[in-house]
N, C-alpha and C. Protein backbone atom coordinates (compact mmCIF):
# COMPACT_ATOMS: atom_id res chain seq x y z
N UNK A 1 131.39 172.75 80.19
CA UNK A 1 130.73 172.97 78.92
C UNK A 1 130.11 171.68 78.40
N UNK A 2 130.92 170.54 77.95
CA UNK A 2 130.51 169.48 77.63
C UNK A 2 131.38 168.16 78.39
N UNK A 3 130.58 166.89 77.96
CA UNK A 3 131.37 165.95 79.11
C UNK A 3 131.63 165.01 77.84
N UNK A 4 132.62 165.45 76.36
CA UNK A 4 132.76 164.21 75.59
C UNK A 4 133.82 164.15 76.15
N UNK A 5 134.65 162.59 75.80
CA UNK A 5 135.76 162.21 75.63
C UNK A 5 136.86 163.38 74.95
N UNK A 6 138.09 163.02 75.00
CA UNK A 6 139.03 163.18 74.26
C UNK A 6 138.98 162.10 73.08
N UNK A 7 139.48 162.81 71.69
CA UNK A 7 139.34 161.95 70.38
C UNK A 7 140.56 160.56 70.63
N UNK A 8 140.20 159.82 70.30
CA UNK A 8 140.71 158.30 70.92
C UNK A 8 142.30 158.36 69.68
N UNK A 9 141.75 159.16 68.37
CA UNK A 9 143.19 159.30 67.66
C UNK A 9 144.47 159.79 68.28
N UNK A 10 143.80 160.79 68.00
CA UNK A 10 144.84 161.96 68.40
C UNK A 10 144.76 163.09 69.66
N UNK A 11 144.08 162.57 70.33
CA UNK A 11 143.52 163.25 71.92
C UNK A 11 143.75 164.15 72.27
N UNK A 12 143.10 164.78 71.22
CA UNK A 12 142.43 166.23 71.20
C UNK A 12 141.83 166.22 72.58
N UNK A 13 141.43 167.59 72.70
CA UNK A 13 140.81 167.75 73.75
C UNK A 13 139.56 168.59 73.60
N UNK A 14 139.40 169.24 72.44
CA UNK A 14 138.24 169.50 71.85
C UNK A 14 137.40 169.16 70.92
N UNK A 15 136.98 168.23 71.35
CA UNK A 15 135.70 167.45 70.37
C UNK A 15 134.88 168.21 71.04
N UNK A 16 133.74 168.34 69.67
CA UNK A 16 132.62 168.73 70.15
C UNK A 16 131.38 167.76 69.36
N UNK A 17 130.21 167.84 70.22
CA UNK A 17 129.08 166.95 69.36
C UNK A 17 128.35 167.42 68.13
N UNK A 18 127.92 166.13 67.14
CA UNK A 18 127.25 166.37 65.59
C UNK A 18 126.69 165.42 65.45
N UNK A 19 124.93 166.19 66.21
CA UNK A 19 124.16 165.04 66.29
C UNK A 19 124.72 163.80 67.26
N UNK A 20 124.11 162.36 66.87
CA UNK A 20 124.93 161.60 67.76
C UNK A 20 125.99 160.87 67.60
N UNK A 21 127.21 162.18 66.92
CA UNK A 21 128.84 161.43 66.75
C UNK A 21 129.19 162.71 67.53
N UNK A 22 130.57 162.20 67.99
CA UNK A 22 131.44 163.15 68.31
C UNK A 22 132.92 163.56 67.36
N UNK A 23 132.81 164.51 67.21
CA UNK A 23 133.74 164.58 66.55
C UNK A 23 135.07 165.72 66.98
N UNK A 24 136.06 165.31 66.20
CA UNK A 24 137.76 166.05 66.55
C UNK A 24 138.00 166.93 65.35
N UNK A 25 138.13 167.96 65.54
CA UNK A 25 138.67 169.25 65.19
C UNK A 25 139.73 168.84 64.43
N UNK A 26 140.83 168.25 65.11
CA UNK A 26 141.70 168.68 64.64
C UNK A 26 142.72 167.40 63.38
N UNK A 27 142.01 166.09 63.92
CA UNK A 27 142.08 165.07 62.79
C UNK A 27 140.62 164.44 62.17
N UNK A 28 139.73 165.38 62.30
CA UNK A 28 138.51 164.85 61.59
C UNK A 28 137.89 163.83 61.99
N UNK A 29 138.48 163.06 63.05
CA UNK A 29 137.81 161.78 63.45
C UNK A 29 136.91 161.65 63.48
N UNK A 30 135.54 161.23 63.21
CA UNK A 30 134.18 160.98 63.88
C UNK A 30 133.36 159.56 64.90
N UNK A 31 133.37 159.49 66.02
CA UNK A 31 132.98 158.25 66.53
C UNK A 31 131.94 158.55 67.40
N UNK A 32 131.13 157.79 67.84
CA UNK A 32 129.94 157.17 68.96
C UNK A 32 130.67 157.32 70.15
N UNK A 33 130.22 158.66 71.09
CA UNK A 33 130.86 158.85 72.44
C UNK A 33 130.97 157.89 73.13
N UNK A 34 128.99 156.73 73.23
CA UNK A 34 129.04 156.16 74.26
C UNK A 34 129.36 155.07 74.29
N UNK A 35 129.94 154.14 72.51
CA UNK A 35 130.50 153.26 72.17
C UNK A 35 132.21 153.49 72.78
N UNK A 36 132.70 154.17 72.26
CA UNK A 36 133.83 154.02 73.00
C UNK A 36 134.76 154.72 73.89
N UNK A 37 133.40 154.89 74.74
CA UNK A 37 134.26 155.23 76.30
C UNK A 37 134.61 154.16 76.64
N UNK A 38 134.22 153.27 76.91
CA UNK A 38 134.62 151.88 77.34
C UNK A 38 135.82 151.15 76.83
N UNK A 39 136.08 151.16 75.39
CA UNK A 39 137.46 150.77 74.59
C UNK A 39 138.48 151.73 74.22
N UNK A 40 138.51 152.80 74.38
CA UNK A 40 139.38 153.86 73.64
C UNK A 40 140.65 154.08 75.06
N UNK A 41 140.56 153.64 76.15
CA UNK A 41 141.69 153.80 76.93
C UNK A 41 142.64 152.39 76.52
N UNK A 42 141.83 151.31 76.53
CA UNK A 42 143.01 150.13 76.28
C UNK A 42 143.28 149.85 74.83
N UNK A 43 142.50 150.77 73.42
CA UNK A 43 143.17 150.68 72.45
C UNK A 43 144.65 151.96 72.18
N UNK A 44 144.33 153.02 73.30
CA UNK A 44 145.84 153.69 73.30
C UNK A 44 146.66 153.05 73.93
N UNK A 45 146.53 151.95 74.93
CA UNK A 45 147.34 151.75 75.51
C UNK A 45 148.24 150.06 75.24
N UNK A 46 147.32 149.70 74.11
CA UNK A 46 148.53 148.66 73.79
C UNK A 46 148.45 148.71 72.33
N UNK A 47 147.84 149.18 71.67
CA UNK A 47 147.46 149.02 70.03
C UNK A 47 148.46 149.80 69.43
N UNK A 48 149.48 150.14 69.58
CA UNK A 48 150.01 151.01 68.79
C UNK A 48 150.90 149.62 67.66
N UNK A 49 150.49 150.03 66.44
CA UNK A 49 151.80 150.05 65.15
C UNK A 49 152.83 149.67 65.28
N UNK A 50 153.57 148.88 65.05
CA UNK A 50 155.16 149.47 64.82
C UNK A 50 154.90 149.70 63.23
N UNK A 51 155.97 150.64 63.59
CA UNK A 51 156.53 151.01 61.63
C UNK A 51 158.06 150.32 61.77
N UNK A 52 158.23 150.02 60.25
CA UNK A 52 159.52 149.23 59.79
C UNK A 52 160.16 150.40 58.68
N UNK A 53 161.33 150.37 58.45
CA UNK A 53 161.98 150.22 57.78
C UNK A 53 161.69 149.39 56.12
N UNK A 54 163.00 149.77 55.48
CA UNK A 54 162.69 149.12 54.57
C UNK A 54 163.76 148.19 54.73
N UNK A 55 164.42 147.30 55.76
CA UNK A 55 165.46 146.65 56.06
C UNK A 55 164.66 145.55 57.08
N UNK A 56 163.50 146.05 57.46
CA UNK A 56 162.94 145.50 58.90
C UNK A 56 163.11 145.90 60.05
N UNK A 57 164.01 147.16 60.17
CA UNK A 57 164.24 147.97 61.53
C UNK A 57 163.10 148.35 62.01
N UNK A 58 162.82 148.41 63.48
CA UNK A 58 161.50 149.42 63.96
C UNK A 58 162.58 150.66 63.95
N UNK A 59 161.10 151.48 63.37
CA UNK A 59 161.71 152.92 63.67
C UNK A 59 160.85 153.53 64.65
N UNK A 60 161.12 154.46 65.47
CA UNK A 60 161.06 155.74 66.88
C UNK A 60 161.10 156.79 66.66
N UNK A 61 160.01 157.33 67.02
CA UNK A 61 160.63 159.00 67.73
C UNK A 61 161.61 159.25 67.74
N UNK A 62 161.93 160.32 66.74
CA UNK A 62 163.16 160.71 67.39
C UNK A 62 164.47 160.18 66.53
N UNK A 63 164.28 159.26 65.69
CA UNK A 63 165.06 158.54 65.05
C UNK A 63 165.58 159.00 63.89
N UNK A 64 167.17 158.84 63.15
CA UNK A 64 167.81 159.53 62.00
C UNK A 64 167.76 158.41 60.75
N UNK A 65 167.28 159.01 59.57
CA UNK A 65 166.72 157.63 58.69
C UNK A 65 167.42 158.47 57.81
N UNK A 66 167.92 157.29 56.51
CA UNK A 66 168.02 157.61 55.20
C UNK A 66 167.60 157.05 54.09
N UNK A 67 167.54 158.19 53.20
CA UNK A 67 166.64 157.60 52.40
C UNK A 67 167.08 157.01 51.06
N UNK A 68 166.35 155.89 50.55
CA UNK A 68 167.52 155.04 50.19
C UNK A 68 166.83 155.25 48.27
N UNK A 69 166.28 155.84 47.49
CA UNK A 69 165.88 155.80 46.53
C UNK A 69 165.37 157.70 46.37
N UNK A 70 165.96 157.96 44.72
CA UNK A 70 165.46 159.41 44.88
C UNK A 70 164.12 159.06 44.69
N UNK A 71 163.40 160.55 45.53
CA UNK A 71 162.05 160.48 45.53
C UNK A 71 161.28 162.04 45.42
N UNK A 72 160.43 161.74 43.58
CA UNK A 72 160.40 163.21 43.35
C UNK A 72 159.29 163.94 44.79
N UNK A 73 159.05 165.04 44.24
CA UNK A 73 158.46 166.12 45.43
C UNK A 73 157.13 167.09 44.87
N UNK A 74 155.71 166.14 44.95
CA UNK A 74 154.72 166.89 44.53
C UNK A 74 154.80 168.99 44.71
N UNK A 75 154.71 169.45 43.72
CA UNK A 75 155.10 170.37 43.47
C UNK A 75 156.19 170.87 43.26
N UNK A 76 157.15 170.35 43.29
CA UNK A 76 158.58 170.78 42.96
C UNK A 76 159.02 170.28 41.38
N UNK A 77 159.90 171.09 41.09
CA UNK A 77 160.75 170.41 40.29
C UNK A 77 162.20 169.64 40.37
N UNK A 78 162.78 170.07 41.86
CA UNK A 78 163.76 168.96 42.60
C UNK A 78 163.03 167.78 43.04
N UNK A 79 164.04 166.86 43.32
CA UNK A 79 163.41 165.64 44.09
C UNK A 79 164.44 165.57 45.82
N UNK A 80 163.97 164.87 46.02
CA UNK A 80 165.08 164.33 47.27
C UNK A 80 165.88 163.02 46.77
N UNK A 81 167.21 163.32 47.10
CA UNK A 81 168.10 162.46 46.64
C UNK A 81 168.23 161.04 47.63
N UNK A 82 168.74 159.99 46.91
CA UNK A 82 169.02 158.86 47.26
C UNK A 82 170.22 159.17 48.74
N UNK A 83 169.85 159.00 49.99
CA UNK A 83 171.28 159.08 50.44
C UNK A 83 171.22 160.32 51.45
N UNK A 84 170.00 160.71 51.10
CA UNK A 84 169.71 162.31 52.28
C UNK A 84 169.35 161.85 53.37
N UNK A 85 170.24 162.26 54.59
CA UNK A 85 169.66 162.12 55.54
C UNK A 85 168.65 163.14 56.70
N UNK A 86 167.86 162.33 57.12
CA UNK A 86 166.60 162.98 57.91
C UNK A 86 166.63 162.89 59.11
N UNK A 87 166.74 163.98 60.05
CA UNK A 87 166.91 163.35 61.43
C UNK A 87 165.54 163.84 61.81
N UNK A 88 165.43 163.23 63.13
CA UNK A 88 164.35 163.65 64.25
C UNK A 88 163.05 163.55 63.51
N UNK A 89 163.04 162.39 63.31
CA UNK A 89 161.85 161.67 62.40
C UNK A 89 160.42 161.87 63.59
N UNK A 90 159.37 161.98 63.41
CA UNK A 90 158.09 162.14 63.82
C UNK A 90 157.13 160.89 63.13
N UNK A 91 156.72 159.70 64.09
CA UNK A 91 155.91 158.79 63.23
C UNK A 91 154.41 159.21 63.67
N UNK A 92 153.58 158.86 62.56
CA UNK A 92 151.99 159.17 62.26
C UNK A 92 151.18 158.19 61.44
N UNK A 93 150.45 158.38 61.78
CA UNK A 93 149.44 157.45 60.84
C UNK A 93 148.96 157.87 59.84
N UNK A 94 148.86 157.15 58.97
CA UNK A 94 148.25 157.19 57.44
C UNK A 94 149.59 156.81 56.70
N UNK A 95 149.33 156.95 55.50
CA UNK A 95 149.86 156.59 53.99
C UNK A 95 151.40 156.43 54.55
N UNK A 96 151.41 158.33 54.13
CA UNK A 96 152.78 158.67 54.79
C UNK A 96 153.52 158.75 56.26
N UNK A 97 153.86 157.43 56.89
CA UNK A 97 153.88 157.33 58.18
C UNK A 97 155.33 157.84 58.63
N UNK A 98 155.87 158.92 57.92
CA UNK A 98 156.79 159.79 58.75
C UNK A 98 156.55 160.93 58.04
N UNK A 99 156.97 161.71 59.12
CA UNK A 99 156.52 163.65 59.40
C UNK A 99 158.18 163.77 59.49
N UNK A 100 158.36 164.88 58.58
CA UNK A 100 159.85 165.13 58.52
C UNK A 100 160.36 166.53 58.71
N UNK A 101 161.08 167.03 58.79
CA UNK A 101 162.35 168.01 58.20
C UNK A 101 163.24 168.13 57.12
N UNK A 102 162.90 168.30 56.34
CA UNK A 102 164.11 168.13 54.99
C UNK A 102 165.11 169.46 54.73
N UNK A 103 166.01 169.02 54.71
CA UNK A 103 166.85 170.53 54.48
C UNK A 103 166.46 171.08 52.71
N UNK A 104 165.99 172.14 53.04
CA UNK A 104 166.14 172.79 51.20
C UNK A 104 164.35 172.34 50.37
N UNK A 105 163.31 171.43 51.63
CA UNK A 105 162.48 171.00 50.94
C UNK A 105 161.49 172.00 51.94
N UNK A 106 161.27 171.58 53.54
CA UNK A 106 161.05 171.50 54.53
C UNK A 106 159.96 170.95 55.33
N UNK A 107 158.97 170.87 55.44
CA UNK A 107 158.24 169.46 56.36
C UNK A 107 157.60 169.09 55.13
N UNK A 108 157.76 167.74 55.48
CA UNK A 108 157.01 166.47 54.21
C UNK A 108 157.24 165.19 55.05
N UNK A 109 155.90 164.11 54.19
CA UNK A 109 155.50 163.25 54.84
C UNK A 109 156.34 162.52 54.13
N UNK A 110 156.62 161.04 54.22
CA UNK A 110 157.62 160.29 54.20
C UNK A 110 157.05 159.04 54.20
N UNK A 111 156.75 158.03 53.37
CA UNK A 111 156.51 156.38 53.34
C UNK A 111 158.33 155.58 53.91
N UNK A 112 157.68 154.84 55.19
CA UNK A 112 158.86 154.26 55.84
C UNK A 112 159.34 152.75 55.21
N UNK A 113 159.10 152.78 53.76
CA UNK A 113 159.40 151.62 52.70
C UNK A 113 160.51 152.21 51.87
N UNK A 114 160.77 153.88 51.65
CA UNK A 114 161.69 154.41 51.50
C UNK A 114 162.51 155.02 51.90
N UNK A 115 162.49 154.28 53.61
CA UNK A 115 163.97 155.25 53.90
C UNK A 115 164.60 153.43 55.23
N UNK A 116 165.86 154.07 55.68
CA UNK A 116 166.45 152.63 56.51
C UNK A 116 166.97 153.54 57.53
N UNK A 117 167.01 152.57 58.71
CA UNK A 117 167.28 153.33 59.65
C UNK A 117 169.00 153.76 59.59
N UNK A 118 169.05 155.11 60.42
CA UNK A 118 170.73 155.29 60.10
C UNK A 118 171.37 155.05 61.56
């Protein structure tokens, strides 16, 4: 069908072209196909982030954090308490750089300045 790349974010596999960007479905990305075919394999492959803690821990995939300050809950009228713990943390990019599970809330994003590793 078409010969773009995969989106260099989140490597999708369906980008399709708009005009001359390519763009990803599924995180909005927009970039120049023929700019970065050339850079988008060695920026996945060493550029990644670490995320910290609010202690200085790196945190992982996969990792059980708690959270150390209550923190209210756009749209709710509960908050999440000081002291809840979160397992099987999911890290992401942007603002909120953890993707969670909350018992009693259920998926919400998470700033890793408010929680320590457990």
């Amino acid at each position: 069908m078409h010969n773009l790349p995969p989106c260099p974010k989140c490597q999708c596999e369906h980008t399709y072209s708009n005009g001359s960007l390519a763009v990803c479905p599924e995180c909005f990305y927009e970039w120049n196909a023929e700019e970065k075919a050339d850079t988008s394999t060695s920026l996945s492959a060493g550029a990644e982030e670490t995320v910290k803690d609010s202690n200085g821990n790196v945190l992982v995939d996969g990792d059980t954090v708690v959270v150390i300050k209550d923190l209210p809950v756009k749209g709710s009228s509960k908050s999440v308490k000081a002291g809840t713990k979160v397992k099987n943390i999911k890290l992401v990019e942007g603002d909120h750089n953890i993707s969670c599970k909350i018992e009693g809330f259920g998926a919400m994003g998470l700033k890793s300045e408010f929680v320590r590793k457990a």
